[in-house]
Protein backbone atom coordinates (compact mmCIF):
# COMPACT_ATOMS: atom_id res chain seq x y z
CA UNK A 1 13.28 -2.87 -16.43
CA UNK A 2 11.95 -2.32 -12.65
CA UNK A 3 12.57 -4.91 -10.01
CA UNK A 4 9.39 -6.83 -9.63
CA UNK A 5 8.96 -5.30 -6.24
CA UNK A 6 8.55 -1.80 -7.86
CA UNK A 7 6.41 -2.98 -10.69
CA UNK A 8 4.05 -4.73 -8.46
CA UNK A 9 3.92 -2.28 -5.91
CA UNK A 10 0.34 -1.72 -5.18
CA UNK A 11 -1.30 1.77 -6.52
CA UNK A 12 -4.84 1.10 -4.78
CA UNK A 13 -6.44 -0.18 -1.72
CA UNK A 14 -8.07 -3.09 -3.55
CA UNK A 15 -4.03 -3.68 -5.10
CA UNK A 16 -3.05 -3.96 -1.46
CA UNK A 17 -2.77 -7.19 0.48
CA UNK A 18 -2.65 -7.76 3.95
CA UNK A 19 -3.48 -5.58 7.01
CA UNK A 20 -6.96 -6.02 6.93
CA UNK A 21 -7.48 -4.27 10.44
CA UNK A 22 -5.84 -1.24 9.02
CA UNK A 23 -7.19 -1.15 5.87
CA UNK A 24 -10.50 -3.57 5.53
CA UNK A 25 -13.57 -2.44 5.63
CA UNK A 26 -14.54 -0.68 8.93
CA UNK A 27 -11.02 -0.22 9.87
CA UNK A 28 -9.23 2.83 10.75
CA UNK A 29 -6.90 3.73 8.13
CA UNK A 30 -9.70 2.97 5.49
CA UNK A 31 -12.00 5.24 7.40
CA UNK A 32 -9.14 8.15 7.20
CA UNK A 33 -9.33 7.67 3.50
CA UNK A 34 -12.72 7.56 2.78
CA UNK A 35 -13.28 10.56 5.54
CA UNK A 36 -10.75 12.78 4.38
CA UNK A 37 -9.72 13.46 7.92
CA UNK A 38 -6.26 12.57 8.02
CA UNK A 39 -4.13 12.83 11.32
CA UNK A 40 -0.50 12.23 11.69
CA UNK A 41 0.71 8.65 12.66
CA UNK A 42 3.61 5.68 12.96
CA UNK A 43 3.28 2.71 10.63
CA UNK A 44 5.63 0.04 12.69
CA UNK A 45 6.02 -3.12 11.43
CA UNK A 46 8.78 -5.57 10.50
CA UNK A 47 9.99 -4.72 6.49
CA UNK A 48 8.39 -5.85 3.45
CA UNK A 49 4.72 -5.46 5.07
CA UNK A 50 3.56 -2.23 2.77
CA UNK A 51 4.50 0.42 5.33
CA UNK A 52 5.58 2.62 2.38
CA UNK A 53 3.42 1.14 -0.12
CA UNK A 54 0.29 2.31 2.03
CA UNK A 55 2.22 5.96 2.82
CA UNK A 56 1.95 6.05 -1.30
CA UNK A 57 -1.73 4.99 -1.46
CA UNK A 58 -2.94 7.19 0.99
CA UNK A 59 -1.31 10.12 -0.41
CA UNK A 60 -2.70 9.40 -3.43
CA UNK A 61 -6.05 8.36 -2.38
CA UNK A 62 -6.58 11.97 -1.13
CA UNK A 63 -4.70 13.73 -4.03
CA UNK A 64 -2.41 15.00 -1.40
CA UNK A 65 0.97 16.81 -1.69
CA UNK A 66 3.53 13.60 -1.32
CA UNK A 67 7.19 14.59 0.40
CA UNK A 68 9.58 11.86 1.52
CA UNK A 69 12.53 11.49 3.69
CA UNK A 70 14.58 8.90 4.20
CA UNK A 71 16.34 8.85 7.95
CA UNK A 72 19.76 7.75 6.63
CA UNK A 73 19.90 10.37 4.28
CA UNK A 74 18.07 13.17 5.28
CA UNK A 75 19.11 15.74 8.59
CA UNK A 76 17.46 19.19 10.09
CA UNK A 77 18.21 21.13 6.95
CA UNK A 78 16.14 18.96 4.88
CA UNK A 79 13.40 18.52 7.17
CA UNK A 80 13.46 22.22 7.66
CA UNK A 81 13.53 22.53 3.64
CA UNK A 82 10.29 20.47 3.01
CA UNK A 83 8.38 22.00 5.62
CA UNK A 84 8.90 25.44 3.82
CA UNK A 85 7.54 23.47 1.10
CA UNK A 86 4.90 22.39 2.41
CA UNK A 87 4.18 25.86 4.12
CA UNK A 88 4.46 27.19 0.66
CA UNK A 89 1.63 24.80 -0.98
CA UNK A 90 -0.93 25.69 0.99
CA UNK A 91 -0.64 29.77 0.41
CA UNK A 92 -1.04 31.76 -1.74
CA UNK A 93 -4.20 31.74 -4.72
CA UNK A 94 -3.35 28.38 -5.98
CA UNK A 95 -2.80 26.61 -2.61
CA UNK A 96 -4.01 23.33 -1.75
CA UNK A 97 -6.97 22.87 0.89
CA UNK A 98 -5.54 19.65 2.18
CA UNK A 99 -2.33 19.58 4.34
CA UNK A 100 0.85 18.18 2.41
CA UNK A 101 1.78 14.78 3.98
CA UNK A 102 5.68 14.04 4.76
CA UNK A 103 6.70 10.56 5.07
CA UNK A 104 9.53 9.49 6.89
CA UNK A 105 11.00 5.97 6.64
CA UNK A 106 12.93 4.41 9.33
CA UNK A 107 12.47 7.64 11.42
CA UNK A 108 13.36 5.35 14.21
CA UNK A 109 17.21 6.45 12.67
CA UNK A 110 15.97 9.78 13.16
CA UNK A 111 18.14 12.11 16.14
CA UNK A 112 16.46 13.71 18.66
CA UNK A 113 17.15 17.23 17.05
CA UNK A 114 15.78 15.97 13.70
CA UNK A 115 12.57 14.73 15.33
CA UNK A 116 12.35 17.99 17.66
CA UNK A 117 12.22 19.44 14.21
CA UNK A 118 8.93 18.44 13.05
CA UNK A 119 7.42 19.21 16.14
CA UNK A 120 6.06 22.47 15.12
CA UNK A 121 4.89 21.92 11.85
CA UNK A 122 2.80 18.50 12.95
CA UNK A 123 1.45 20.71 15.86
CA UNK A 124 0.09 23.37 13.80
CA UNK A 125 -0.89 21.26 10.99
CA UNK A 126 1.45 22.26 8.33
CA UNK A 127 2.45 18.28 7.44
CA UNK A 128 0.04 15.44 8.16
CA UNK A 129 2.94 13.29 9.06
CA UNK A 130 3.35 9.57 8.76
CA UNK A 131 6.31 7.78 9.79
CA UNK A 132 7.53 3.97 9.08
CA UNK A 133 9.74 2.46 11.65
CA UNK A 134 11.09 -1.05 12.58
CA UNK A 135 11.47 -0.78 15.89
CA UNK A 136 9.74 -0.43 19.04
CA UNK A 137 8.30 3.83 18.24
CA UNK A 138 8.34 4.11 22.38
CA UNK A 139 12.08 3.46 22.22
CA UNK A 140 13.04 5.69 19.73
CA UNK A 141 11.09 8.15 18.53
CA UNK A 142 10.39 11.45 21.56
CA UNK A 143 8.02 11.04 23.52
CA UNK A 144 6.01 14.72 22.42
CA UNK A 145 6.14 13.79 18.65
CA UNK A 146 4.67 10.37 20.04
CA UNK A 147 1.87 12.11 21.87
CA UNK A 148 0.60 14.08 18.48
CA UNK A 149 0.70 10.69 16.49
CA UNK A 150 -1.21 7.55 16.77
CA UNK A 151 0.70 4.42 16.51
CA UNK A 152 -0.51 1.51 14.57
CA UNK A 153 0.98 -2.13 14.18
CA UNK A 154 1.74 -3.77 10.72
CA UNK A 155 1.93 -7.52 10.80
CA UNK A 156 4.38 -10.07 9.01
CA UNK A 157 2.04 -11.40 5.77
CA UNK A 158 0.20 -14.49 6.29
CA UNK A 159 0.50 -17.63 4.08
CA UNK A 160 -2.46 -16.35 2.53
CA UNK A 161 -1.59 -13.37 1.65
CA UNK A 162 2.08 -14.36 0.21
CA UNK A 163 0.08 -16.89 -1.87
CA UNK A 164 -2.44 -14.14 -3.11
CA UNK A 165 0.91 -11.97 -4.14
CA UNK A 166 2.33 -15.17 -5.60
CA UNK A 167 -0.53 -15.87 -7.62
CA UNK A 168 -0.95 -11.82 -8.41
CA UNK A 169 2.95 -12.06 -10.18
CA UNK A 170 2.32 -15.26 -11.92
CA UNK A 171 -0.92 -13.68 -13.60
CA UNK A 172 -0.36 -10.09 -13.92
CA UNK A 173 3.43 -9.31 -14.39
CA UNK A 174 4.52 -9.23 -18.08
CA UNK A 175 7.77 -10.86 -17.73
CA UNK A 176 7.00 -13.37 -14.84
CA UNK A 177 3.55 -14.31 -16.84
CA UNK A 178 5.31 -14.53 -20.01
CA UNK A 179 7.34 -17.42 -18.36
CA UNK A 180 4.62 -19.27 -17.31
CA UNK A 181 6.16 -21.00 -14.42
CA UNK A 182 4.41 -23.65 -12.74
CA UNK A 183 5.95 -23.48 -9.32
CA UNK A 184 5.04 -26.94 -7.69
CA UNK A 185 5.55 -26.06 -4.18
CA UNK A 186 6.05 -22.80 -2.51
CA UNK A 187 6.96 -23.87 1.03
CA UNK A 188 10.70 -23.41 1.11
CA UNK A 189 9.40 -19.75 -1.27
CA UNK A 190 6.96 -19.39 2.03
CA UNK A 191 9.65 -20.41 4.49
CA UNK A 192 12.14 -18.05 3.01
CA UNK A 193 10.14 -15.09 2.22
CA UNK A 194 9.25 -14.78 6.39
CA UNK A 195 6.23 -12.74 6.06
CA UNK A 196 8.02 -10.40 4.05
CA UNK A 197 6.59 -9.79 0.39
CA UNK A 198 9.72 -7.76 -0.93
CA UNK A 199 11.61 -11.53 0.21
CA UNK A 200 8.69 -13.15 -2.02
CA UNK A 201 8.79 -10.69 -4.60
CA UNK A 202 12.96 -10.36 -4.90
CA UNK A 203 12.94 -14.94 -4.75
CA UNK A 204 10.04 -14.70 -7.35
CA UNK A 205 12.56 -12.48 -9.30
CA UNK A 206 15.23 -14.92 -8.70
CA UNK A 207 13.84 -17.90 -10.07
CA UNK A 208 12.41 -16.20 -13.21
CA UNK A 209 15.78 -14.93 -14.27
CA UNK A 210 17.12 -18.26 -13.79
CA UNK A 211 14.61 -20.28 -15.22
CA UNK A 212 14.74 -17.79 -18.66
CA UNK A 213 19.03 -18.69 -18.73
CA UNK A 214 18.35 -22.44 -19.12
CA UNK A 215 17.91 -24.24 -22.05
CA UNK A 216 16.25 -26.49 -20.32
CA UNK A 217 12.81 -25.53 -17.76
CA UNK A 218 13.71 -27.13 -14.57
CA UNK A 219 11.61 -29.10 -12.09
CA UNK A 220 10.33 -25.91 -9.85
CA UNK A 221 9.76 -27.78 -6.33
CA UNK A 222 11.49 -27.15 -3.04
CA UNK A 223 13.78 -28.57 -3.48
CA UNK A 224 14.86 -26.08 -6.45
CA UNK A 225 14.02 -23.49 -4.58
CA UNK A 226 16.20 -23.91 -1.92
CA UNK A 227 19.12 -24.63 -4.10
CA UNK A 228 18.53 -21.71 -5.67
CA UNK A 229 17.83 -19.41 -2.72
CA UNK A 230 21.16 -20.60 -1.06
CA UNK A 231 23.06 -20.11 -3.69
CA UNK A 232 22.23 -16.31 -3.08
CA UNK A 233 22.51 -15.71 0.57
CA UNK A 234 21.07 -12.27 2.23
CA UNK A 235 23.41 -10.89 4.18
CA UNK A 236 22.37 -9.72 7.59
CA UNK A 237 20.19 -6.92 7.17
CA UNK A 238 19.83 -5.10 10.59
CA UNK A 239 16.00 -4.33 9.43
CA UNK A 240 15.78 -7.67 7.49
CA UNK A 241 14.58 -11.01 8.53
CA UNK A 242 17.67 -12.19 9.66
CA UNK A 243 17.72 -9.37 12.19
CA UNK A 244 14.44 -10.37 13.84
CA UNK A 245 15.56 -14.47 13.55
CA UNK A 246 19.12 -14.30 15.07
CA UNK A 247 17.61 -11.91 18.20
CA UNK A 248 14.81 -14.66 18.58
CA UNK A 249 17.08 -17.05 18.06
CA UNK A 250 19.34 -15.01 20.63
CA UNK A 251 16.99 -14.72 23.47
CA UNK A 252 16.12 -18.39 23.15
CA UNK A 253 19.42 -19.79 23.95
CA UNK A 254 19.60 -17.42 26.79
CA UNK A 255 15.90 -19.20 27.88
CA UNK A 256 17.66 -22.39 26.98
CA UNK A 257 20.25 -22.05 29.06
CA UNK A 258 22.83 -22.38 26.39
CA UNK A 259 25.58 -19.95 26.92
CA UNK A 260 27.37 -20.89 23.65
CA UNK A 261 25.00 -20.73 21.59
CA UNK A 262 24.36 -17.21 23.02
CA UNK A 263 27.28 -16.34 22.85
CA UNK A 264 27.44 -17.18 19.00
CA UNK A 265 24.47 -15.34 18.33
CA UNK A 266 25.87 -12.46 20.23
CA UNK A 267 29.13 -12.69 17.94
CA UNK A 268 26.76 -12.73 14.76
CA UNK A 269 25.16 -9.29 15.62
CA UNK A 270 28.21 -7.88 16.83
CA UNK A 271 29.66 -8.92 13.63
CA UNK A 272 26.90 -7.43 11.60
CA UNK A 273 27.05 -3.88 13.33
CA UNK A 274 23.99 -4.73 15.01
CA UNK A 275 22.83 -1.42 17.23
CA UNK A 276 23.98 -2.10 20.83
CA UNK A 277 21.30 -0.76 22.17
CA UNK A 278 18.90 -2.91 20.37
CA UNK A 279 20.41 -5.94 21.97
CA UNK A 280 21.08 -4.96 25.74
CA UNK A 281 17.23 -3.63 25.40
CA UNK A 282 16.69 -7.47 24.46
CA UNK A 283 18.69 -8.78 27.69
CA UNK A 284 16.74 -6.90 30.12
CA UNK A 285 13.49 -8.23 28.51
CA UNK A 286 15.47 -11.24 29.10
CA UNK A 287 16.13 -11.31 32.66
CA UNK A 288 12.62 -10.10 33.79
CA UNK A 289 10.67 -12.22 31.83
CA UNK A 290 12.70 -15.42 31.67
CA UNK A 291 15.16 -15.46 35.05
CA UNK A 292 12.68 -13.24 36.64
CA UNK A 293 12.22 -14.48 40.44
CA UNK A 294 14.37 -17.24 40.33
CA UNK A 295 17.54 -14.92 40.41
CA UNK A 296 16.37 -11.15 40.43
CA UNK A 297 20.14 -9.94 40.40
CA UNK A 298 19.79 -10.98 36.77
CA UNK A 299 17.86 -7.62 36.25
CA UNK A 300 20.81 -5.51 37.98
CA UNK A 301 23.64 -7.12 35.44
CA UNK A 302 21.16 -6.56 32.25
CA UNK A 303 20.79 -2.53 33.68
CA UNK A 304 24.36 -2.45 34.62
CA UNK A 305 25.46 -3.67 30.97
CA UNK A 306 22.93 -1.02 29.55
CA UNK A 307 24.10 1.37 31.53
CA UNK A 308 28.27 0.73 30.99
CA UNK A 309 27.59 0.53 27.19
CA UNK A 310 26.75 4.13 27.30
CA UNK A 311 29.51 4.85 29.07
CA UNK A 312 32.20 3.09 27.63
CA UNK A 313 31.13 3.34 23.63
CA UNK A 314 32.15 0.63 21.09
CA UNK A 315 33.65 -1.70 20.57
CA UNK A 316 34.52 -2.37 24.04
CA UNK A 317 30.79 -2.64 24.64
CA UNK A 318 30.98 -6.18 23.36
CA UNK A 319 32.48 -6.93 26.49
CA UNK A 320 29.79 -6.13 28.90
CA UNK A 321 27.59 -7.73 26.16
CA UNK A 322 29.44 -11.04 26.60
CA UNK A 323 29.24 -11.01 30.41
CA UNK A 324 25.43 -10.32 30.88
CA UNK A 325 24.62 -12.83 28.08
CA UNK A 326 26.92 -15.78 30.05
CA UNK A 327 25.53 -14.46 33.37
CA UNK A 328 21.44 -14.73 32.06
CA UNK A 329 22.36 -17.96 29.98
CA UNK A 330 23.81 -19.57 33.06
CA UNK A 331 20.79 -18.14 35.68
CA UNK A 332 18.61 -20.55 37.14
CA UNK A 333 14.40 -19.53 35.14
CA UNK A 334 11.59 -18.37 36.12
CA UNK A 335 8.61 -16.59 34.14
CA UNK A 336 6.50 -16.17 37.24
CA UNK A 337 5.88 -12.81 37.31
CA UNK A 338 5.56 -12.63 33.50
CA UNK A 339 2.47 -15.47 34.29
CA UNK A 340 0.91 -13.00 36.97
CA UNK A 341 1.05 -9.39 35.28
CA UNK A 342 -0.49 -11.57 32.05
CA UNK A 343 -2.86 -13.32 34.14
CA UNK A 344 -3.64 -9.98 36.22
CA UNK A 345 -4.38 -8.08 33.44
CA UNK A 346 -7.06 -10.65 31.89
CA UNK A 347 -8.55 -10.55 35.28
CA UNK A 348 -9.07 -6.57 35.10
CA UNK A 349 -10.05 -6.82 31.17
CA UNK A 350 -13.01 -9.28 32.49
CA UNK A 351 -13.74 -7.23 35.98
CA UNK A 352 -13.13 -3.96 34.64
CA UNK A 353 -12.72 -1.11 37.45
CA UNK A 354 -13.86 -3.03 40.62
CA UNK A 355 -13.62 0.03 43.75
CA UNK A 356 -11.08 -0.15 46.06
CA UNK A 357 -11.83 -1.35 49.74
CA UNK A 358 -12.34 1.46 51.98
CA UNK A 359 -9.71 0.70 54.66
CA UNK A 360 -7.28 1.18 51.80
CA UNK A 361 -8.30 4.46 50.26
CA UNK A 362 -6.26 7.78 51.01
CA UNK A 363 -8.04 9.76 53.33
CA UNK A 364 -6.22 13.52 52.72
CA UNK A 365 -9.64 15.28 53.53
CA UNK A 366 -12.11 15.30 56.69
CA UNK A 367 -15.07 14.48 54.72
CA UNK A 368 -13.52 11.13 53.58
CA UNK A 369 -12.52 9.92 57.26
CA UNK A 370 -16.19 10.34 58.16
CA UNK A 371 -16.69 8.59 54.81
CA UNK A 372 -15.18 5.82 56.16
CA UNK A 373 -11.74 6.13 53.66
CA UNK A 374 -8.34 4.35 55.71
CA UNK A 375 -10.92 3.43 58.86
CA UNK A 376 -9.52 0.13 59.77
CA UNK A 377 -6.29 -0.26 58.13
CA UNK A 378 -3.58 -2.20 59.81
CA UNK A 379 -0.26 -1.01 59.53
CA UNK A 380 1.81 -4.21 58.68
CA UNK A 381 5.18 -2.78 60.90
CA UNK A 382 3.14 -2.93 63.83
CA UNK A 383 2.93 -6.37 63.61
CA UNK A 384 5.20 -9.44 64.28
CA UNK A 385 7.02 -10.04 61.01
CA UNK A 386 5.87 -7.31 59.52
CA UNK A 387 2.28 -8.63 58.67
CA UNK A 388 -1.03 -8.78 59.14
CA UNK A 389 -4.24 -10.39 57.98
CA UNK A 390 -6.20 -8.05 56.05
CA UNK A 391 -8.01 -7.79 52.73
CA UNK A 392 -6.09 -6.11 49.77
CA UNK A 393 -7.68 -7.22 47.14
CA UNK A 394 -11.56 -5.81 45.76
CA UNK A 395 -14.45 -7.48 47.23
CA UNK A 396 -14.85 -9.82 44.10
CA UNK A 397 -11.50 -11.01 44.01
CA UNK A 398 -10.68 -12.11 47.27
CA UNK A 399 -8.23 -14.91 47.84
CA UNK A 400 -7.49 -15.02 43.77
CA UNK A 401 -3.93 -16.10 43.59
CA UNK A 402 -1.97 -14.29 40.39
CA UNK A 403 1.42 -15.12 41.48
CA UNK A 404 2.40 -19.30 40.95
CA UNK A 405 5.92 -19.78 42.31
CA UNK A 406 7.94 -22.04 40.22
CA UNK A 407 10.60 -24.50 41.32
CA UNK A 408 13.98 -22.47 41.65
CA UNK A 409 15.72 -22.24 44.96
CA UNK A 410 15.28 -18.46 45.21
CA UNK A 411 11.20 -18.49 44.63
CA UNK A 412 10.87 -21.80 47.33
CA UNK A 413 12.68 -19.32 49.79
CA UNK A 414 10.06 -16.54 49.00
CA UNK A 415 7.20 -19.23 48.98
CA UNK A 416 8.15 -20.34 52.18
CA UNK A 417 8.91 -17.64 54.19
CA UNK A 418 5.13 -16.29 52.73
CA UNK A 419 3.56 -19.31 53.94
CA UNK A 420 5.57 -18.78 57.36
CA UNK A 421 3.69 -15.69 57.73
CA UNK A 422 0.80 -16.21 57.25
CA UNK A 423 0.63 -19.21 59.65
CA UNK A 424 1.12 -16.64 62.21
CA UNK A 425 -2.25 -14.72 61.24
């Protein structure tokens, strides 16, 4: 028999749950479908969302030519091989009208030669390509394969929609239904499963099997569950759950200020194989959004380690790992500037393009001096300290303060040597 993820994987649109502004009505991907115009693009979204399930029901859908490639498995030669493939399908008297479409999972794993691979064909139309990834697509996938897809964002499932699959298995698998469990309570199931409906699916599984070995039905409330789920731990998968809770729970001991316990989440992804990479990316979020102002040399150890692990390979890279995380644990906080770009760019969504003062516009041409373009600028060296008075900001926002400095020693210094200034205007 199938794992219950397989037999309930959706075959239909109306099957699928979740991803409504993908997929409901009005919605992009739905609009492919029903169009028939389909374009190349990058499911990413944490696993067990349907990144591959809706791959599978688009293809199908438009009664298109269905390839796959896994990353881990696959290199040049095979992406080379189903390209010819696909090349082959639509020639010839019996060829298809519609392009073939190649899927890809985790083509974040791809190398740069394998993606520079596909280039051609997704240029000239030969695949409609559509690619699943984990991770961050402007990290690791090139940036002209990028350009010729469209990116679009896969969320964890809501409690809803874990409840609607719940309720889907208890009704409409023949094994599971044939049990008929009465599950009680479905936090700790909820809890567990993370947004993740293979999680749901593979605990659902669990308890069934168990439940059929007893001679007796047991009580199925949280309690159970969590027995029973514990009794089976995950291991860490690095595109599981686990990965995305011990980064989170990573970064937030380094926001914390708790060097040990960074440090022991550090020694649980280097003990995993975690990708290096993935975590010094992490610590340089780190220092600019949570040290920030209040020690900006935080941001020059984060590079540094990103840099030296580069250089210096594994597993002495755990080393340099070690010292930034300490370094950023121990560092006084400050999300200032994270505030201000945030708060900044709300300000332009509700202002939208306001026109740059005239004293501040370039002025390369003789037709915009008489225009008026740079008349009247100050040049701040000219003046005592380096400043002068003078309007930056557009007409309608003048004297809006984006930057709030917080309480470190470092962003007092700045504040007050700003506020020295400007008492000399």
């Amino acid at each position: 028999m199938l794992p219950l993820a397989e037999r309930m994987r959706p075959r239909t649109l109306e099957q699928y749950i979740g991803q409504q502004h993908l997929v409901g009505k009005g919605a992009v991907l739905r609009q492919m479908i029903e169009s028939g115009n389909l374009s190349s693009f990058i499911l990413w979204g944490p696993p067990g969302v349907g990144k591959t399930t809706l791959a599978k029901i688009i293809a199908n859908s438009l009664q298109r030519s269905f390839y796959t490639l896994s990353a881990v498995t696959g290199g040049v030669k095979e992406v080379r091989e189903v390209i010819e493939k696909a090349k082959r399908a639509t020639e010839g008297i019996f060829a298809s009208q519609h392009n073939p479409i190649l899927f890809i999972d985790e083509i974040h794993r791809f190398s740069k030669s394998q993606q520079d691979s596909l280039l051609g064909a997704v240029e000239e139309g030969t695949i409609t390509l559509i690619g699943a990834t984990t991770e961050n697509p402007s990290f690791e996938v090139i940036n002209p394969l990028l350009s010729r897809c469209q990116v679009y964002v896969l969320q964890p499932l809501t409690k809803d929609d874990l409840l609607q699959l719940l309720q889907r298995v208890l009704t409409e698998d023949e094994y599971v239904s044939s049990l008929h469990l009465d599950i009680e309570d479905t936090d700790a199931l909820l809890r567990n499963s993370g947004g993740d409906a293979r999680k749901l699916l593979n605990s659902i599984e669990l308890i069934a099997n168990n439940v059929a070995s007893l001679k007796e039905r047991p009580q199925i409330d949280d309690a159970y569950i969590t027995r029973l789920l514990q009794q089976n731990p995950v291991a860490y998968d690095k595109d599981g759950e686990m990965h995305y809770d011990i980064i989170s729970a990573f970064i937030k001991s380094i926001r914390g200020s708790d060097p040990d316990a960074a440090i022991y989440w550090l020694a649980r992804m280097v003990a995993a194989g975690e990708d290096p990479k993935f975590i010094a990316r992490r610590l340089v979020i780190s220092a600019s959004e949570d040290i920030g102002l209040a020690n900006p040399n935080a941001m020059l150890v984060a590079n540094a380690c990103f840099d030296t692990l580069q250089k210096i390979g594994w597993p002495e890279g755990r080393i340099p790992l070690a010292l930034a995380t300490i370094y950023l644990a121990t560092s006084q906080k400050s999300n200032s500037a994270y505030l201000a770009i945030d708060e900044a760019l709300e300000k332009v969504k509700q202002t939208g393009n306001l026109p740059v003062p005239l004293h501040l516009r370039n002025a390369p041409t003789s037709l915009m001096k008489e225009l008026g373009y740079g008349a009247d600028y100050k040049y701040a060296h000219d003046y005592a300290n380096h400043y002068v008075k003078q309007q930056y900001m557009p007409d309608q926002l003048q004297d809006t303060v984006f930057w709030h400095p917080q309480g470190s020693p470092q962003e007092q210094k700045m504040a007050e040597w700003m506020k020295h200034i400007r008492q000399t205007e």
